[in-house]
Protein backbone atom coordinates (compact mmCIF):
# COMPACT_ATOMS: atom_id res chain seq x y z
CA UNK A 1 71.19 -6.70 -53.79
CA UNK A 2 72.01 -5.69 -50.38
CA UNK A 3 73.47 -8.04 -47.40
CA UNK A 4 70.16 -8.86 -45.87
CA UNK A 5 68.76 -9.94 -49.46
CA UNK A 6 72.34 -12.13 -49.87
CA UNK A 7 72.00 -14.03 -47.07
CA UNK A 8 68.10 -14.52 -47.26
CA UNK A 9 68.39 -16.11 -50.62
CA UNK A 10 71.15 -18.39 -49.40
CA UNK A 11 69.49 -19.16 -46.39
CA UNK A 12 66.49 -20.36 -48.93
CA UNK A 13 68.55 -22.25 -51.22
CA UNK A 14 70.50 -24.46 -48.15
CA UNK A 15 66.96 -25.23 -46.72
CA UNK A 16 66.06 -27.02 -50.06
CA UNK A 17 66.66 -30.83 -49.97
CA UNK A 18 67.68 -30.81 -53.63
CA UNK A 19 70.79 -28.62 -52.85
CA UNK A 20 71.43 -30.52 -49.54
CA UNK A 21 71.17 -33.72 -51.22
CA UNK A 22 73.70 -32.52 -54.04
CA UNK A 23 76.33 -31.62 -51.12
CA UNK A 24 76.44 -34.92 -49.65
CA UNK A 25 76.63 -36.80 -53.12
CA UNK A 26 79.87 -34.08 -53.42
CA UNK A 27 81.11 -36.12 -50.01
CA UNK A 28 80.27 -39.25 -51.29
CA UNK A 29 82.50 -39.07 -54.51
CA UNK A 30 85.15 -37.37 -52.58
CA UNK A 31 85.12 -41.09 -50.60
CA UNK A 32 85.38 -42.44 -53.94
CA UNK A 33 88.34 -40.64 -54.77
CA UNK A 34 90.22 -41.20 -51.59
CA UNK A 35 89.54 -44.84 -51.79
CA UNK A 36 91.04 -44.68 -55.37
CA UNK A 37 93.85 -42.83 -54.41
CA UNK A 38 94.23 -45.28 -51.15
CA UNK A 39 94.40 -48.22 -54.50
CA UNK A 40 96.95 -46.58 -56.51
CA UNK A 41 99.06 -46.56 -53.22
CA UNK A 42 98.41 -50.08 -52.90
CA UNK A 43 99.49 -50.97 -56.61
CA UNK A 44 102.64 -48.87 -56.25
CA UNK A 45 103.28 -50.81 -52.67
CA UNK A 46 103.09 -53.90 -54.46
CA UNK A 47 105.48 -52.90 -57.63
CA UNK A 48 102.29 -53.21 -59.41
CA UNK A 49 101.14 -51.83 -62.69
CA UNK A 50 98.90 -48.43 -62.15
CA UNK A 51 97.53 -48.01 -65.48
CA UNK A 52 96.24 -44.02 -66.03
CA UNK A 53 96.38 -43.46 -62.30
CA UNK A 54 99.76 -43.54 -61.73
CA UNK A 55 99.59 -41.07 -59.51
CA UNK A 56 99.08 -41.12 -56.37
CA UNK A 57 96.68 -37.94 -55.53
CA UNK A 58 93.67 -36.75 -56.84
CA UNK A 59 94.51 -36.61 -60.83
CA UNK A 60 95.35 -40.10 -60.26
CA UNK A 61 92.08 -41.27 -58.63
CA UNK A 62 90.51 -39.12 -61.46
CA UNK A 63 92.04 -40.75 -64.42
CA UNK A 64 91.54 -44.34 -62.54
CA UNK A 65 87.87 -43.41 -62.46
CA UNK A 66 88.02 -42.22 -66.35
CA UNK A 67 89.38 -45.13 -67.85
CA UNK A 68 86.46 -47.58 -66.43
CA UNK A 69 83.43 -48.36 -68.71
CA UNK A 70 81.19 -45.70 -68.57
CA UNK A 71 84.48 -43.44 -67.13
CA UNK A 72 82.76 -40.21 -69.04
CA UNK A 73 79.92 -40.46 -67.26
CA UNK A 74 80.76 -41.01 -63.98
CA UNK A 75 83.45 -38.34 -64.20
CA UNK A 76 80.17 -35.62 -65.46
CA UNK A 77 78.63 -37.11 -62.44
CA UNK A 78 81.50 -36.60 -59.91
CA UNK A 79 81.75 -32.95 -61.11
CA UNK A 80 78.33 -31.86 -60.79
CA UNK A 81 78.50 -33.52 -57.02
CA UNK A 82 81.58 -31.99 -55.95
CA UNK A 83 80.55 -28.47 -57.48
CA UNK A 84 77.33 -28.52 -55.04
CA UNK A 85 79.42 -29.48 -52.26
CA UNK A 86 81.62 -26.22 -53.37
CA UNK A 87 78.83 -24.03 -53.36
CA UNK A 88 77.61 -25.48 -50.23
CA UNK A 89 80.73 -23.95 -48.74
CA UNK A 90 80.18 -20.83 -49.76
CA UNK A 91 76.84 -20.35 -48.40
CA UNK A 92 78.81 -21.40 -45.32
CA UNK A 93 80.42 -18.19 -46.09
CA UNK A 94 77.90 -16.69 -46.14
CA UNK A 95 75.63 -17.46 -43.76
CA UNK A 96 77.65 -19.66 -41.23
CA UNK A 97 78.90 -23.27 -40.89
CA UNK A 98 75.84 -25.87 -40.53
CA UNK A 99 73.01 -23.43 -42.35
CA UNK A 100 70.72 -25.86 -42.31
CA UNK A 101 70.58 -26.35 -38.04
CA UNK A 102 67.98 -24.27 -36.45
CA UNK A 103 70.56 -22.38 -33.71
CA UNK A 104 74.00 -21.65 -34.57
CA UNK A 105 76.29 -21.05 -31.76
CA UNK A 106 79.66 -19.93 -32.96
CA UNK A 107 80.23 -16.38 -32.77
CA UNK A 108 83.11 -13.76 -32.79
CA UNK A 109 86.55 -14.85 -33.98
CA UNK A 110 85.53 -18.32 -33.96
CA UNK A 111 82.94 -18.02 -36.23
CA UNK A 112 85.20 -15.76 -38.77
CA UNK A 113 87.55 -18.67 -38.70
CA UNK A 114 85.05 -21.36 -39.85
CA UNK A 115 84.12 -19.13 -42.62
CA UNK A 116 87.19 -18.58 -44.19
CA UNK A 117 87.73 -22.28 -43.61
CA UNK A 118 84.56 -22.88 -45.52
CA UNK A 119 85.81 -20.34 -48.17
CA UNK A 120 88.76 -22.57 -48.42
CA UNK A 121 87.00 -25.65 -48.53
CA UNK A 122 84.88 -23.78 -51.57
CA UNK A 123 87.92 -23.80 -53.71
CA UNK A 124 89.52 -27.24 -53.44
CA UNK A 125 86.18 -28.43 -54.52
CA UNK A 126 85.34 -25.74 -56.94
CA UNK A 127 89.04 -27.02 -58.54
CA UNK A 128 88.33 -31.07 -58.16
CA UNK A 129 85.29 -30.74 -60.00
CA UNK A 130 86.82 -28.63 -62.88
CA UNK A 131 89.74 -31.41 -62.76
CA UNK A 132 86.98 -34.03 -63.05
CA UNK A 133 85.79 -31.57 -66.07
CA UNK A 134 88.88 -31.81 -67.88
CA UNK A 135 89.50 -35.24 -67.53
CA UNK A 136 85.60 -36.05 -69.19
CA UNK A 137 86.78 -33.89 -72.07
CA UNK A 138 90.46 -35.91 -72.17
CA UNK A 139 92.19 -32.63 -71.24
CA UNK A 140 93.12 -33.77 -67.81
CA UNK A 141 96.64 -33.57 -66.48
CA UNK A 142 98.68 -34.67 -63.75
CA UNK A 143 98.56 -32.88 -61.11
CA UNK A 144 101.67 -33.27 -59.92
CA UNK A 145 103.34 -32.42 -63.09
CA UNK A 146 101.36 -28.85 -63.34
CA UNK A 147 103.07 -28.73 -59.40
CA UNK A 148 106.44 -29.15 -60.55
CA UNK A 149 106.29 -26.98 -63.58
CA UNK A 150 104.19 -24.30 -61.67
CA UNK A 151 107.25 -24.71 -58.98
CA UNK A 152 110.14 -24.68 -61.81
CA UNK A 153 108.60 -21.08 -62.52
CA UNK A 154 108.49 -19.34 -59.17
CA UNK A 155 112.21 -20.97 -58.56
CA UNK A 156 114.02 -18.07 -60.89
CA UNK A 157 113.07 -15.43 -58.84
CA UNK A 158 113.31 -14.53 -54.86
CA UNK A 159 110.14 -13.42 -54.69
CA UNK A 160 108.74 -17.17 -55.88
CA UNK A 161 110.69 -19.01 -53.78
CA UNK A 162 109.30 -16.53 -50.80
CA UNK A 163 105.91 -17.80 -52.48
CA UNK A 164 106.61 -21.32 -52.70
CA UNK A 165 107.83 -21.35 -48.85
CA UNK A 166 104.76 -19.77 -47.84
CA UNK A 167 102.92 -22.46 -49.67
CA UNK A 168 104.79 -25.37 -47.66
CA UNK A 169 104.37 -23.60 -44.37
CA UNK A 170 100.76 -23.78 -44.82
CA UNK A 171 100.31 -26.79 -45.82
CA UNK A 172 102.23 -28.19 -43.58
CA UNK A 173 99.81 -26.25 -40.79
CA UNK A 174 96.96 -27.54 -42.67
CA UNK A 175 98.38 -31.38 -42.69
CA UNK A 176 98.99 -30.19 -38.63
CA UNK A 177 95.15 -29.64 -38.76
CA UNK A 178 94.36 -32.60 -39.88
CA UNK A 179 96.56 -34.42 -37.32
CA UNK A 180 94.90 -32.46 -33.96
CA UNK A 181 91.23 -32.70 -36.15
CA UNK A 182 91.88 -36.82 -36.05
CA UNK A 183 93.87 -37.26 -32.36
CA UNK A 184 91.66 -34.85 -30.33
CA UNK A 185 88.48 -36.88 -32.29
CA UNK A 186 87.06 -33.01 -32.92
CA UNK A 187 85.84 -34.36 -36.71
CA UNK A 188 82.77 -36.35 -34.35
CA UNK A 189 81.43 -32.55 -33.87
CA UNK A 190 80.69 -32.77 -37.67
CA UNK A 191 78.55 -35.87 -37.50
CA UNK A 192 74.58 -35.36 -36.36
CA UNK A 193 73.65 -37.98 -33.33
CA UNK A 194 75.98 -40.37 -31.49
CA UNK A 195 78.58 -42.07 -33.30
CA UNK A 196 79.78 -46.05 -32.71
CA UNK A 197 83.61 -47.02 -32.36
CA UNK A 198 83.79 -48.11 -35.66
CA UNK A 199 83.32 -44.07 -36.93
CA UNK A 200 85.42 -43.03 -34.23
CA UNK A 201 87.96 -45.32 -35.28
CA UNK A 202 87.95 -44.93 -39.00
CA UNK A 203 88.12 -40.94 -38.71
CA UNK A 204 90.92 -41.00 -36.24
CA UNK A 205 92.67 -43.40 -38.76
CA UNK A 206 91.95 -41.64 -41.46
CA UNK A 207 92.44 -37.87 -40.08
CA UNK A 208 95.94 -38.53 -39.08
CA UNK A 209 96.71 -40.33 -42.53
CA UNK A 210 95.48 -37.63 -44.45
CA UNK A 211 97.47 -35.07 -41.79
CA UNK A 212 100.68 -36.60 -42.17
CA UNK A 213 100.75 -37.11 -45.80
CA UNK A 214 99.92 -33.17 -46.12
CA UNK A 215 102.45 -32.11 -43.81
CA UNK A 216 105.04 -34.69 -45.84
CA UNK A 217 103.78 -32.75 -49.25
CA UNK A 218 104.28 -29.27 -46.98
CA UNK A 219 107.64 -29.89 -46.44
CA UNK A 220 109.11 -31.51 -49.41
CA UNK A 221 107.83 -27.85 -50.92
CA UNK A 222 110.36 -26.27 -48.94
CA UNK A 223 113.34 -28.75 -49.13
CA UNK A 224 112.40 -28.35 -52.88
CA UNK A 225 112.97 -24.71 -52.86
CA UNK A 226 115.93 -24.66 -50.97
CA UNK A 227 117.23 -27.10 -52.64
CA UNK A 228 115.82 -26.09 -56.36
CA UNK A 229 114.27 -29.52 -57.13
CA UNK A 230 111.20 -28.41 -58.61
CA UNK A 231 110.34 -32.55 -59.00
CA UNK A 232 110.04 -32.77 -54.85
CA UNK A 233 107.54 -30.08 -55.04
CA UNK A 234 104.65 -32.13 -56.81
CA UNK A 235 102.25 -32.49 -53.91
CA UNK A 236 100.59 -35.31 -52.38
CA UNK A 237 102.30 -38.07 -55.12
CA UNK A 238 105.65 -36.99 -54.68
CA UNK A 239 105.15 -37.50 -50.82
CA UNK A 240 103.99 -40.86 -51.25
CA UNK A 241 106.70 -41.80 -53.61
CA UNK A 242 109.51 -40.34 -51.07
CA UNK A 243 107.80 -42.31 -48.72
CA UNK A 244 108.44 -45.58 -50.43
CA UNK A 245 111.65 -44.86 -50.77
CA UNK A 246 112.38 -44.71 -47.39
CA UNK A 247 113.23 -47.71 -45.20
CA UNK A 248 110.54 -50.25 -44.90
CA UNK A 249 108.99 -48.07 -47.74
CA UNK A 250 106.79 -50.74 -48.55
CA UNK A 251 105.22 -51.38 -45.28
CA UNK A 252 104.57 -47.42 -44.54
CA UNK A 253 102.96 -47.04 -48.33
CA UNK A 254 100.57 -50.00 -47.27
CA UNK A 255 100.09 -48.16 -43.43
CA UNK A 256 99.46 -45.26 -45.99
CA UNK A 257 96.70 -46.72 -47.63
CA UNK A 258 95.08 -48.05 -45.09
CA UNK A 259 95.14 -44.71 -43.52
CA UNK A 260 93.77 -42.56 -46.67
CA UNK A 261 91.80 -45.56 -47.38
CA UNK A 262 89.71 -44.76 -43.84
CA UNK A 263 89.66 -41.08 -44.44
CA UNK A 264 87.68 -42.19 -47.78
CA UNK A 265 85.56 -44.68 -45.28
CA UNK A 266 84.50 -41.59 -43.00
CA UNK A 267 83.80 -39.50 -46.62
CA UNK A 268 81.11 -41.90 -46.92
CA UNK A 269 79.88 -41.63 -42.99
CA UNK A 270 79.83 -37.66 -43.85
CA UNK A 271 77.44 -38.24 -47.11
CA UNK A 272 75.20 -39.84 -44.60
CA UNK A 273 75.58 -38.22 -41.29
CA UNK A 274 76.98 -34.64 -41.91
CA UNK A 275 75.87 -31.52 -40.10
CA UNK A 276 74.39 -29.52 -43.00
């Protein structure tokens, strides 16, 4: 199948509303998710018992959402939204960011960028969905504990730690994203139409949260390779867990929550509103 042929059949299957539809149910359980994860915060806040989401990322929001009546189900149902919202990305790749708008205006390097950000984008929800998977079928696993071991590994050799730094530098730029997305208000250029100050609010809350947490994660990668503590490099949780340990710990794990808590709030403005 040549290029042309490629990019006419993806252009087909974005301008169906079934596959549109599918995308921003993948949004909507991502809300779900962050809203969990913004709970399990709360609970560890409040010395609080977590239950199976003791973590505090997405493994933890994943076994919260398990462990409900009807847990299965829902957890079938969150994969099969967050895997069209993964292959919504890659048509991105394919054809562009917003395939289903009737002029798209980025071009050159700009445009290159979006698609390898949509490429990106692909797999973190291509691997949520198979977490989701695995914890249906009561083979899921921390996340952060698959971190830590995966980090233990790459510590016995120069060439890992090389890997691991390059790992923290990037999410650390990626947390920096997040931080310029949500203070420069550039996540309204997702939204279709005019957006109130409540939106405006909620993402700027919510971008920065999510920012800083991912920068925190970024760099406790690095002090954990440099100082070969493979248990500091276990993402998102360990961040939020050094982060209660530091002074007034409880009161910046509650800002915390409130802050991935709004992120999850403008999840559920994207099921709704996105550019698609």
């Amino acid at each position: 199948m040549s290029h042309g042929q490629i990019h006419r059949a993806v252009d087909d299957a974005t301008s169906t509303d079934a596959f549109e539809y599918g995308a921003r149910a993948g949004y909507a359980i991502s809300a779900v998710l962050h809203l969990l994860v913004a709970y399990i915060i709360v609970r560890l806040a409040l010395n609080a018992p977590t239950g199976g989401g003791q973590n505090a990322d997405q493994s933890g929001a994943l076994a919260t959402l398990g462990g409900q009546t009807g847990g299965a189900i829902a957890l079938w149902l969150a994969a099969v939204g967050l895997f069209a919202l993964a292959l919504w990305r890659l048509a991105e790749t394919v054809v562009g960011s917003h395939p289903n708008e009737p002029s798209r205006g980025d071009h050159g390097l700009k445009k290159q960028s979006k698609r390898v950000k949509s490429l990106a984008l692909a797999v973190v929800y291509c691997g949520l969905a198979i977490s989701a998977i695995r914890f249906a079928t009561g083979q899921g696993q921390s996340s952060g504990q698959q971190n830590a071991g995966l980090s233990a590994r790459l510590m016995q050799s120069g060439g890992g730690k090389a890997v691991l730094i390059v790992v923290g530098l990037v999410v650390i730029g990626v947390g920096g994203y997040h931080v310029y997305k949500g203070a420069s208000q550039k996540f309204l250029d997702d939204l279709r139409g005019s957006s109130g100050s409540a939106v405006t609010v909620t993402g700027t809350v919510g971008y920065l949260a999510k920012g800083s947490v991912l920068s925190g994660a970024g760099l406790l990668v690095i002090i954990a390779t440099i100082s070969a503590d493979p248990a500091k490099a276990a993402g998102i949780d360990a961040a939020v867990k050094t982060l209660g340990q530091a002074p007034f710990g409880r009161v910046l794990l509650l800002a915390s929550a409130l802050g991935i808590a709004a992120y999850g709030a403008y999840c559920l403005v994207l099921a709704r509103y996105a550019r698609m």
